[in-house]
N, C-alpha and C. Protein backbone atom coordinates (compact mmCIF):
# COMPACT_ATOMS: atom_id res chain seq x y z
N UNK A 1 -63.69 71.06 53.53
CA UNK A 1 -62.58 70.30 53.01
C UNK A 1 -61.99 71.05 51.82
N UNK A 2 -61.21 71.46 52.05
CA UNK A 2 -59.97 72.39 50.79
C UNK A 2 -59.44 71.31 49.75
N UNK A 3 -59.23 71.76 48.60
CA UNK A 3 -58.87 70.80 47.53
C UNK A 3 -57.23 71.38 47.48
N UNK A 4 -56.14 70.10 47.36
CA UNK A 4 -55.03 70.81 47.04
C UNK A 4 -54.89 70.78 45.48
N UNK A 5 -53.87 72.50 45.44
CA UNK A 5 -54.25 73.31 44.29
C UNK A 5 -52.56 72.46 43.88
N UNK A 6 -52.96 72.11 42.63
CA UNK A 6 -51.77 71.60 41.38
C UNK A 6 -50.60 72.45 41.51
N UNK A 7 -50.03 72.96 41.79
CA UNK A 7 -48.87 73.62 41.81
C UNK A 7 -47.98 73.60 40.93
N UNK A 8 -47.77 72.27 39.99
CA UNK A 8 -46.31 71.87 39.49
C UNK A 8 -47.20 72.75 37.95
N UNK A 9 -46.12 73.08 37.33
CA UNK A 9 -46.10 74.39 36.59
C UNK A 9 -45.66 73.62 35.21
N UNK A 10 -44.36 72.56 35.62
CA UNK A 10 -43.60 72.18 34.60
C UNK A 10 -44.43 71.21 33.15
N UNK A 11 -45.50 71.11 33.07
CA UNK A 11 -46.28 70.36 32.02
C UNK A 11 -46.42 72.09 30.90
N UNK A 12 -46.54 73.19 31.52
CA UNK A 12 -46.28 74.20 31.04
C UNK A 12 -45.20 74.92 30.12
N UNK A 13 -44.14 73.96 30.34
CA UNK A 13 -42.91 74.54 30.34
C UNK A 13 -42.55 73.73 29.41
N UNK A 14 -42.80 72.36 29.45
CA UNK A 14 -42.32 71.62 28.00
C UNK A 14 -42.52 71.93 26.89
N UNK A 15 -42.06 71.42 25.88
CA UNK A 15 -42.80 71.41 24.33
C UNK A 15 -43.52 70.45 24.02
N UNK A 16 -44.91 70.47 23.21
CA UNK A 16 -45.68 69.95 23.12
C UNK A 16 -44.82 68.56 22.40
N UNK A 17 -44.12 68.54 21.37
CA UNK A 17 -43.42 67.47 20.86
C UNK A 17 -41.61 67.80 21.15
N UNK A 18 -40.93 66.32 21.32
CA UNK A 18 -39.96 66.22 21.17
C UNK A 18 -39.12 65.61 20.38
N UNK A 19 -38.29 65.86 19.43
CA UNK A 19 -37.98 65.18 18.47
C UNK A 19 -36.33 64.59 18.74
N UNK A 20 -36.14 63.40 19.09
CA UNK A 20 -34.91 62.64 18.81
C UNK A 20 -34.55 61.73 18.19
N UNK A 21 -33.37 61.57 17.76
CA UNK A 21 -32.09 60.73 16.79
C UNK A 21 -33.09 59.40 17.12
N UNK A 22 -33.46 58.69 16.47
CA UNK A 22 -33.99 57.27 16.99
C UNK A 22 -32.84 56.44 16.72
N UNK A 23 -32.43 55.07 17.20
CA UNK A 23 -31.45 54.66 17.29
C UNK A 23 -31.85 53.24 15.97
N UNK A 24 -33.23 53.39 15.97
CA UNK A 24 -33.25 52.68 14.80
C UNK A 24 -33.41 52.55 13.42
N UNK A 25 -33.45 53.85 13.14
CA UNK A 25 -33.71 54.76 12.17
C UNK A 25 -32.75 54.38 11.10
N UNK A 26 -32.84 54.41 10.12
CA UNK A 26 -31.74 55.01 9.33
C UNK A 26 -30.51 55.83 9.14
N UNK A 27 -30.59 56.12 8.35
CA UNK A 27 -29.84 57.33 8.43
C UNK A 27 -30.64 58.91 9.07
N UNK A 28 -29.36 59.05 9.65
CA UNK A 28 -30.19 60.20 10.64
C UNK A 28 -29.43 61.90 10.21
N UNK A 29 -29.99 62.91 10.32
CA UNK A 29 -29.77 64.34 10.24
C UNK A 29 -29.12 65.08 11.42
N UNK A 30 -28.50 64.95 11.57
CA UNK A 30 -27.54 65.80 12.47
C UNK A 30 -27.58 66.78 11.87
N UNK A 31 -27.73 68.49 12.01
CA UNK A 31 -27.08 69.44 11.70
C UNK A 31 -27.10 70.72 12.62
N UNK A 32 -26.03 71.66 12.64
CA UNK A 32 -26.29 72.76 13.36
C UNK A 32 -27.04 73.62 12.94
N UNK A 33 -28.41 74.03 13.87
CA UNK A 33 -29.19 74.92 13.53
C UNK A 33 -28.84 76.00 13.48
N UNK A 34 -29.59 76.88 12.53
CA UNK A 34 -29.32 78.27 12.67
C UNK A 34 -30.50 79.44 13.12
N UNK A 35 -31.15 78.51 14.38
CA UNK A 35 -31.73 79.00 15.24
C UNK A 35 -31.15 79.77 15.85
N UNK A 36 -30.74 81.30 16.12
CA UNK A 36 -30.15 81.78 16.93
C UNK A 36 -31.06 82.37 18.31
N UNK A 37 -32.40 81.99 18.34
CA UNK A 37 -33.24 82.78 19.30
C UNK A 37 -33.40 82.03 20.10
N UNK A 38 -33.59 80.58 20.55
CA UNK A 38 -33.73 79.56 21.27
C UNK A 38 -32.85 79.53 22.20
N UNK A 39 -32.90 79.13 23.73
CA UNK A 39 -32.15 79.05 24.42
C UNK A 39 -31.00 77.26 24.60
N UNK A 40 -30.49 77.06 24.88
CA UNK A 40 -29.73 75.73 24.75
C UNK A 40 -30.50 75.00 25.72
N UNK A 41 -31.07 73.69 25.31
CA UNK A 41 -31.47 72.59 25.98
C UNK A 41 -30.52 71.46 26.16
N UNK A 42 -30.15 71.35 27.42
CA UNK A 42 -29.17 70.26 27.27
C UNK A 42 -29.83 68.61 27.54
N UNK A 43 -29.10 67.80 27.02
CA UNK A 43 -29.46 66.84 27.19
C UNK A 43 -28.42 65.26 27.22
N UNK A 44 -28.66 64.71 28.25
CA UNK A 44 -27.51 64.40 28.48
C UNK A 44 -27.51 62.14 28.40
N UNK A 45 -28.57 62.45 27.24
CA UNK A 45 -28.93 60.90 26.95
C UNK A 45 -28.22 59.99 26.46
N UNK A 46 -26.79 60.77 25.51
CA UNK A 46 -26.18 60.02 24.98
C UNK A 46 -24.49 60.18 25.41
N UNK A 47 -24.35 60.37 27.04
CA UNK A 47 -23.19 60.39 27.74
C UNK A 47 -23.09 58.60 27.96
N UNK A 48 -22.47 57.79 27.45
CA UNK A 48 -22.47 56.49 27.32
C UNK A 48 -20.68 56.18 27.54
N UNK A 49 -20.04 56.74 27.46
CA UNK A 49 -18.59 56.60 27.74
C UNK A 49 -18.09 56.70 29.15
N UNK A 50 -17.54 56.05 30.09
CA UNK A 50 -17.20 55.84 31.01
C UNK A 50 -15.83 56.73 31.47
N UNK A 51 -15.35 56.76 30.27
CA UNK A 51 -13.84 57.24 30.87
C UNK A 51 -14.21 59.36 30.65
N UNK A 52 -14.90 59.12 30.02
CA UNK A 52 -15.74 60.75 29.82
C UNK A 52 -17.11 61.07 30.47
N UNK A 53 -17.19 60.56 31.19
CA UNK A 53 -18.59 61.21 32.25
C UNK A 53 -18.13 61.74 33.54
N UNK A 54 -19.29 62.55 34.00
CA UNK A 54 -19.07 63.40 35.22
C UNK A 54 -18.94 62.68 36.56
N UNK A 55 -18.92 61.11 36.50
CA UNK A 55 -18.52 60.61 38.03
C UNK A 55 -16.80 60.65 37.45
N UNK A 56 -15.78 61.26 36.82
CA UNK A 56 -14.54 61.22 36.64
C UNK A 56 -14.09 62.78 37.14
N UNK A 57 -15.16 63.58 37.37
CA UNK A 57 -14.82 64.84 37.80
C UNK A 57 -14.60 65.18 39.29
N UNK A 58 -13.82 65.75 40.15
CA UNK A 58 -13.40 66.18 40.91
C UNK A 58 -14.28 66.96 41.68
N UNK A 59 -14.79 67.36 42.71
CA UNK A 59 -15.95 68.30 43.84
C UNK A 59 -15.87 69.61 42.65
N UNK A 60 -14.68 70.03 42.80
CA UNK A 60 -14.32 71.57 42.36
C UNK A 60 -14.73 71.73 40.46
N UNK A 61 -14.53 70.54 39.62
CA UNK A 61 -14.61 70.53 38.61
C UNK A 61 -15.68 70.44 38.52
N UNK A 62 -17.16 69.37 39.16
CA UNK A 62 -18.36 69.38 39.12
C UNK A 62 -19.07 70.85 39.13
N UNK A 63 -18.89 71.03 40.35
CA UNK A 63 -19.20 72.55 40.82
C UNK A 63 -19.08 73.19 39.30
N UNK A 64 -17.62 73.48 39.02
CA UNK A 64 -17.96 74.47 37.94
C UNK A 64 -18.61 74.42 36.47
N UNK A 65 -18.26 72.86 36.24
CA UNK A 65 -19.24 71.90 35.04
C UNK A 65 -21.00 72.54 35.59
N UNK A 66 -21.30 72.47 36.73
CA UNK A 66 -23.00 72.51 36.98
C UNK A 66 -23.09 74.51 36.53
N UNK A 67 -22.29 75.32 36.56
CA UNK A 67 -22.26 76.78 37.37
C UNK A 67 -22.01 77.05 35.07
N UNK A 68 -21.33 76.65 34.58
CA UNK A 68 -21.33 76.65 33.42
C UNK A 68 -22.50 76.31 32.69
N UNK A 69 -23.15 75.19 33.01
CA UNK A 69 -24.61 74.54 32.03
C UNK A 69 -25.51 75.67 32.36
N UNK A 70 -25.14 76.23 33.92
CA UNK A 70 -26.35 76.95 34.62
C UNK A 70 -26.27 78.47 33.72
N UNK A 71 -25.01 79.05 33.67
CA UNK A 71 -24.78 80.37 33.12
C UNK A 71 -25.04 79.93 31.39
N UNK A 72 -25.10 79.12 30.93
CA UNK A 72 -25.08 78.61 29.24
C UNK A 72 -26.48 78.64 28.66
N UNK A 73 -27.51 78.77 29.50
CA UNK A 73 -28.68 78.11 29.80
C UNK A 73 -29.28 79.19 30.18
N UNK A 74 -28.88 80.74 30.49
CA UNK A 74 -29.28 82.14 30.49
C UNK A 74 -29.77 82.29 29.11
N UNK A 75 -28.63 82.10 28.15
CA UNK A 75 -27.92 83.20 27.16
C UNK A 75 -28.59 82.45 25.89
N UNK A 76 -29.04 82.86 24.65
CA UNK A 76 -29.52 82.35 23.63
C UNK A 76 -28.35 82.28 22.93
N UNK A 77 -28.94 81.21 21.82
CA UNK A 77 -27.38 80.29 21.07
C UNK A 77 -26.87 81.28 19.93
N UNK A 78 -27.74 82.78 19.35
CA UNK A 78 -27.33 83.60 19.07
C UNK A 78 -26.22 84.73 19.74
N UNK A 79 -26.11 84.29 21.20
CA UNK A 79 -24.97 85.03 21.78
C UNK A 79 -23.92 83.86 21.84
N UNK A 80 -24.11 82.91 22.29
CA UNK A 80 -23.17 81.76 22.58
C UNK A 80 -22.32 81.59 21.63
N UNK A 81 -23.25 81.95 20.11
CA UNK A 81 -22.22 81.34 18.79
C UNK A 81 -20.85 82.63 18.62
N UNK A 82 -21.50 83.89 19.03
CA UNK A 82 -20.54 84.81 19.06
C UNK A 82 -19.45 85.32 20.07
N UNK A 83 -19.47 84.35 21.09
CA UNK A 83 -18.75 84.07 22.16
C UNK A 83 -17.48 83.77 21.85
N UNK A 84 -16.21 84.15 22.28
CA UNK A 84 -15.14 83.68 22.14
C UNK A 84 -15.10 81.88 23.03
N UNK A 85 -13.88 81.24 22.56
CA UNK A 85 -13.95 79.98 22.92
C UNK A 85 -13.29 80.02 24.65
N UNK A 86 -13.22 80.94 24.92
CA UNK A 86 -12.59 81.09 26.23
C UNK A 86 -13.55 82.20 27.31
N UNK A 87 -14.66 82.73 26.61
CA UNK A 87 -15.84 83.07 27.29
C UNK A 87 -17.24 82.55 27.22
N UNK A 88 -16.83 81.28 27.68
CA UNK A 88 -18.43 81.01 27.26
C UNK A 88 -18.57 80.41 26.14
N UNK A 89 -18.33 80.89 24.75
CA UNK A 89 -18.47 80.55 23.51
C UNK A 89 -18.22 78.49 23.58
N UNK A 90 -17.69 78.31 22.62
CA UNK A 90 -16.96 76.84 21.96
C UNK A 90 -16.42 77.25 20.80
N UNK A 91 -15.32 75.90 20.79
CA UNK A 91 -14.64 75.63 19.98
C UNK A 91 -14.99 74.38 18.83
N UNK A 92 -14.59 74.33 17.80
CA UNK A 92 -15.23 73.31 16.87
C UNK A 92 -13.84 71.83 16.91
N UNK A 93 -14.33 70.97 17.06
CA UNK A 93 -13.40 70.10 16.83
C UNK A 93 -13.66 68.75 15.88
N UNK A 94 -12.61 68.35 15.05
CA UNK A 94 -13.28 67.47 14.25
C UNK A 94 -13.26 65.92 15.21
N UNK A 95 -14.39 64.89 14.78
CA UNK A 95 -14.44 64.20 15.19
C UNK A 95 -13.03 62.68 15.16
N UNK A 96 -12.46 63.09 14.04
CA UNK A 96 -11.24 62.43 13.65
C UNK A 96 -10.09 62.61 14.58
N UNK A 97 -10.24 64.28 15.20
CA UNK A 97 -9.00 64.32 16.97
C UNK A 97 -9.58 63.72 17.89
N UNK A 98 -10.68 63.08 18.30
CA UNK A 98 -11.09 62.61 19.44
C UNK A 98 -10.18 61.40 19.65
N UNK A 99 -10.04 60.81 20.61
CA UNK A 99 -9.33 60.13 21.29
C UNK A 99 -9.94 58.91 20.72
N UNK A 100 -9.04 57.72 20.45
CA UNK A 100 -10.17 56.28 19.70
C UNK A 100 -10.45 55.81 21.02
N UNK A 101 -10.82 55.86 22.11
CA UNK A 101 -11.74 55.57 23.13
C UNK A 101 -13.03 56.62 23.12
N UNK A 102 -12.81 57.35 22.53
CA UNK A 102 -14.25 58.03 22.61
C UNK A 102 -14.73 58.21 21.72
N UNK A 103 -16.05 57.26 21.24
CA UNK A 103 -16.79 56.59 20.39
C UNK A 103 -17.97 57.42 20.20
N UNK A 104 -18.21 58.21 18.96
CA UNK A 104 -19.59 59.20 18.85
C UNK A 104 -20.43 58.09 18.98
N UNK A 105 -21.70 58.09 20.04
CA UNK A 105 -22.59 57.30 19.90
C UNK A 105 -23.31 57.28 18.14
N UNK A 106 -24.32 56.18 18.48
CA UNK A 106 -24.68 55.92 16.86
C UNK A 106 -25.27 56.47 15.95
N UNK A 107 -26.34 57.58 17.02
CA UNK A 107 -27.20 58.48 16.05
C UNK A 107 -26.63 59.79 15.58
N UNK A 108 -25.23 60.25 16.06
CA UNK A 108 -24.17 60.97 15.81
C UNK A 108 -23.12 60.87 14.78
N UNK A 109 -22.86 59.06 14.70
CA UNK A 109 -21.82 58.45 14.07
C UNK A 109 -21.85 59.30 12.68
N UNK A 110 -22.48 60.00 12.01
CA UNK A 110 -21.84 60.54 10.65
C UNK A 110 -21.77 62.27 11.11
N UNK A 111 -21.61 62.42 12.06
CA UNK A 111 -21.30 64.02 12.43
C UNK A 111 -19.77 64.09 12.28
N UNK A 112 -19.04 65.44 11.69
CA UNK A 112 -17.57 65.78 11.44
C UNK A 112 -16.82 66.03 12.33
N UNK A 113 -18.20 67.04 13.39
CA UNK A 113 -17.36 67.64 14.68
C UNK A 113 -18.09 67.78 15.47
N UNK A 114 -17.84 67.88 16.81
CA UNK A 114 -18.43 68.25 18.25
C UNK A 114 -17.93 69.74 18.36
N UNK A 115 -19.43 70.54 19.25
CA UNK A 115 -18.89 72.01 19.85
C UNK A 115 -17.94 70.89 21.28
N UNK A 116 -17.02 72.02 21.65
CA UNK A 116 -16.38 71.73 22.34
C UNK A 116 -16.74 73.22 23.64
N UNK A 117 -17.34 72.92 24.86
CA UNK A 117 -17.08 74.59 26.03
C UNK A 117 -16.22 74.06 26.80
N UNK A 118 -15.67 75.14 27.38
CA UNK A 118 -14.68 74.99 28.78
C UNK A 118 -15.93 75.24 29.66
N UNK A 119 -15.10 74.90 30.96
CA UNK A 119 -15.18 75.16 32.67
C UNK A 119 -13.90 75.41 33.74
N UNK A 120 -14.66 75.71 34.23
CA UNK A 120 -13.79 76.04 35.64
C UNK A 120 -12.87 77.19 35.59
N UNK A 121 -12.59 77.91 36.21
CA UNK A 121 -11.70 79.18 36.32
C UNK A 121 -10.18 78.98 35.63
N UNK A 122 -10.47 79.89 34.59
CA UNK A 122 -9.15 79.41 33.85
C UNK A 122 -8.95 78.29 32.56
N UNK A 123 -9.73 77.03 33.61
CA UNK A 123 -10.11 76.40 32.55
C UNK A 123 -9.14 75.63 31.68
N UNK A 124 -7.72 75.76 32.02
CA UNK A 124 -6.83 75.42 31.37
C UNK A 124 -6.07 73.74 31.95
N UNK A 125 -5.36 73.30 31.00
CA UNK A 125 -4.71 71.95 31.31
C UNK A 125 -4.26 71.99 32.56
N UNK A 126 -4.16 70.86 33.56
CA UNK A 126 -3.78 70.90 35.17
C UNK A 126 -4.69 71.29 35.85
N UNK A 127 -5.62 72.33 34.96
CA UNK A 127 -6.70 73.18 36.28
C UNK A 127 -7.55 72.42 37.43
N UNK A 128 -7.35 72.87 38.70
CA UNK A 128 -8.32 71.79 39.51
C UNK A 128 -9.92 71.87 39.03
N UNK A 129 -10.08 73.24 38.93
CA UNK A 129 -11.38 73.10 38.64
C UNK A 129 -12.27 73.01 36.65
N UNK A 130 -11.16 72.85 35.70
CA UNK A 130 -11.51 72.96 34.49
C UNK A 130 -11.57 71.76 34.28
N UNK A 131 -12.29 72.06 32.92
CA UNK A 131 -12.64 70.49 31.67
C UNK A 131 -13.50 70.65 30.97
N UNK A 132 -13.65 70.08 30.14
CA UNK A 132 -14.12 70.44 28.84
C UNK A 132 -16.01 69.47 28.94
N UNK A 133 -16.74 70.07 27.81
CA UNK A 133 -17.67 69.85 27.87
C UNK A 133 -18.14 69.60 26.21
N UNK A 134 -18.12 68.24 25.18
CA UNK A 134 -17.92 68.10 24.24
C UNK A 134 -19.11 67.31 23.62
N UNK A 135 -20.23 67.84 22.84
CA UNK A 135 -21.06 68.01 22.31
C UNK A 135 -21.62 67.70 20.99
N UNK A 136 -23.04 67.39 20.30
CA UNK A 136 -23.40 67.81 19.13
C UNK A 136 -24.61 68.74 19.26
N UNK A 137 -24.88 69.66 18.94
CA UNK A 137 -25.69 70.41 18.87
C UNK A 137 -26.47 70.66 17.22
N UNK A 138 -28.03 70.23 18.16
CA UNK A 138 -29.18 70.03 16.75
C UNK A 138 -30.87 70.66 17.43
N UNK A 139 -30.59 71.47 16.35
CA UNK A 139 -31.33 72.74 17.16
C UNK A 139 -31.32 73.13 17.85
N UNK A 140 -32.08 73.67 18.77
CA UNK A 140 -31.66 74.48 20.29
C UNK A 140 -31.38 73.61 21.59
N UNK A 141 -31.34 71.99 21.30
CA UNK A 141 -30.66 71.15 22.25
C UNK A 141 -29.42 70.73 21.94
N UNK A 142 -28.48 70.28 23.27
CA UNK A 142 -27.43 70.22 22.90
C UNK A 142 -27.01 68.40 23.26
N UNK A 143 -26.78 67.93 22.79
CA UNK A 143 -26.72 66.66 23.23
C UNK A 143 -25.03 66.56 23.91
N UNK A 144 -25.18 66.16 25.21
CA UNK A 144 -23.56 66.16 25.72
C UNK A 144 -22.97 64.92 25.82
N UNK A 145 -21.96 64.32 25.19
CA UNK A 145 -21.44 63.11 24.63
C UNK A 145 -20.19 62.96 25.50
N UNK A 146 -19.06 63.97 26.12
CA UNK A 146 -18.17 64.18 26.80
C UNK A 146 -17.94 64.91 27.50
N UNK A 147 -17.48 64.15 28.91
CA UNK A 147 -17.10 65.62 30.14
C UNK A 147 -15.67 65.55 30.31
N UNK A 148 -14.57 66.19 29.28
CA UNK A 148 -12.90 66.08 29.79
C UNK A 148 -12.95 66.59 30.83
N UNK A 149 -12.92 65.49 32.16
CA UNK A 149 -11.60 66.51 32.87
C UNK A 149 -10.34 65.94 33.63
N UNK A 150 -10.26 65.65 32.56
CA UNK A 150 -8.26 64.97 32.98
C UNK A 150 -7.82 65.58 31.46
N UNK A 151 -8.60 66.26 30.56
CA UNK A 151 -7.81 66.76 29.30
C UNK A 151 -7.32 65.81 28.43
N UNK A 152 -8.17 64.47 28.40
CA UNK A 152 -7.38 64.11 27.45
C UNK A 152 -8.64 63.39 26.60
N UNK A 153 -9.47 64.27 26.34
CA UNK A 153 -10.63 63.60 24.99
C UNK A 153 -9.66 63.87 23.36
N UNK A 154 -9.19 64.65 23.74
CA UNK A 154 -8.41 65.38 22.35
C UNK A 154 -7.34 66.00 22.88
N UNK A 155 -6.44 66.41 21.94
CA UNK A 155 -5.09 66.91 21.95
C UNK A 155 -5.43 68.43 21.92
N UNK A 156 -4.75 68.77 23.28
CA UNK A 156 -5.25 70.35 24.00
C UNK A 156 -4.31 71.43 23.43
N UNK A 157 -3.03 70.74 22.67
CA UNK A 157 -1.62 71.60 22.31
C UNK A 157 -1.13 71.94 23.52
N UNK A 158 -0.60 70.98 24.37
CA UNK A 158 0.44 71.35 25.17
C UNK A 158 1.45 71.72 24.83
């Protein structure tokens, strides 16, 4: 009688501790690390907005939203930060342009600004396959709060 051998790898792969925003906390620490060696952990716990989540995205926009986290998720946040905002990189946006439907959840609520990445080829306003991907990032995870893709979390400068 053969014993089956454990296979799953992933108890390996975690970190022994995880540290998040508690929602009952106090006042909480948001800040951007200046970890540049860590790779980006995304995390997608505090997507709570309806009119900004990924069931609003299109086959073609998904696709390239998944093909973006996937290529983001190579690269350490020491290359990412030196990225232009149209390769890869982000853009900084203050939290005061967001749209008043899109509400920083609570353990965020005293953050200034969200990183902001593109998607999709081109990536630009109209694009079938672009939209934006709008963020706080605290330490080498990224917490994702918004998926534009109708372009209108913030004012794009049309």
């Amino acid at each position: 009688m053969s014993k089956k051998r454990n296979t799953n790898n992933s108890k390996r792969l975690l970190p022994k501790t995880i540290r998040l925003p508690s929602s009952d906390a106090g006042e909480q620490r948001i800040a951007v690390s200046s970890s540049k060696t860590g790779r980006p952990l995304f995390s997608f716990r505090y997507i709570c907005n309806k009119d900004f989540c990924v069931k609003k995205c299109r086959i073609e926009q998904f696709k390239s939203y998944s093909d973006t986290l996937r290529m983001l998720s190579d690269l350490e946040w020491g290359v990412i930060d030196g990225l232009p905002s149209k390769a890869r990189g982000y853009e900084t946006i203050p939290v005061k342009s967001l749209k008043a439907s899109a509400k920083v959840p609570e353990p965020f609520s005293k953050a200034e600004a969200v990183l902001v990445f593109r998607f999709g080829g081109g990536g630009g306003v109209g694009s079938r396959t672009g939209g934006r991907i709008a963020g706080i990032k605290d330490g080498d995870r990224f917490y994702i709060l918004f998926i534009d893709s109708k372009f209108d979390l913030y004012d794009h400068g049309s």
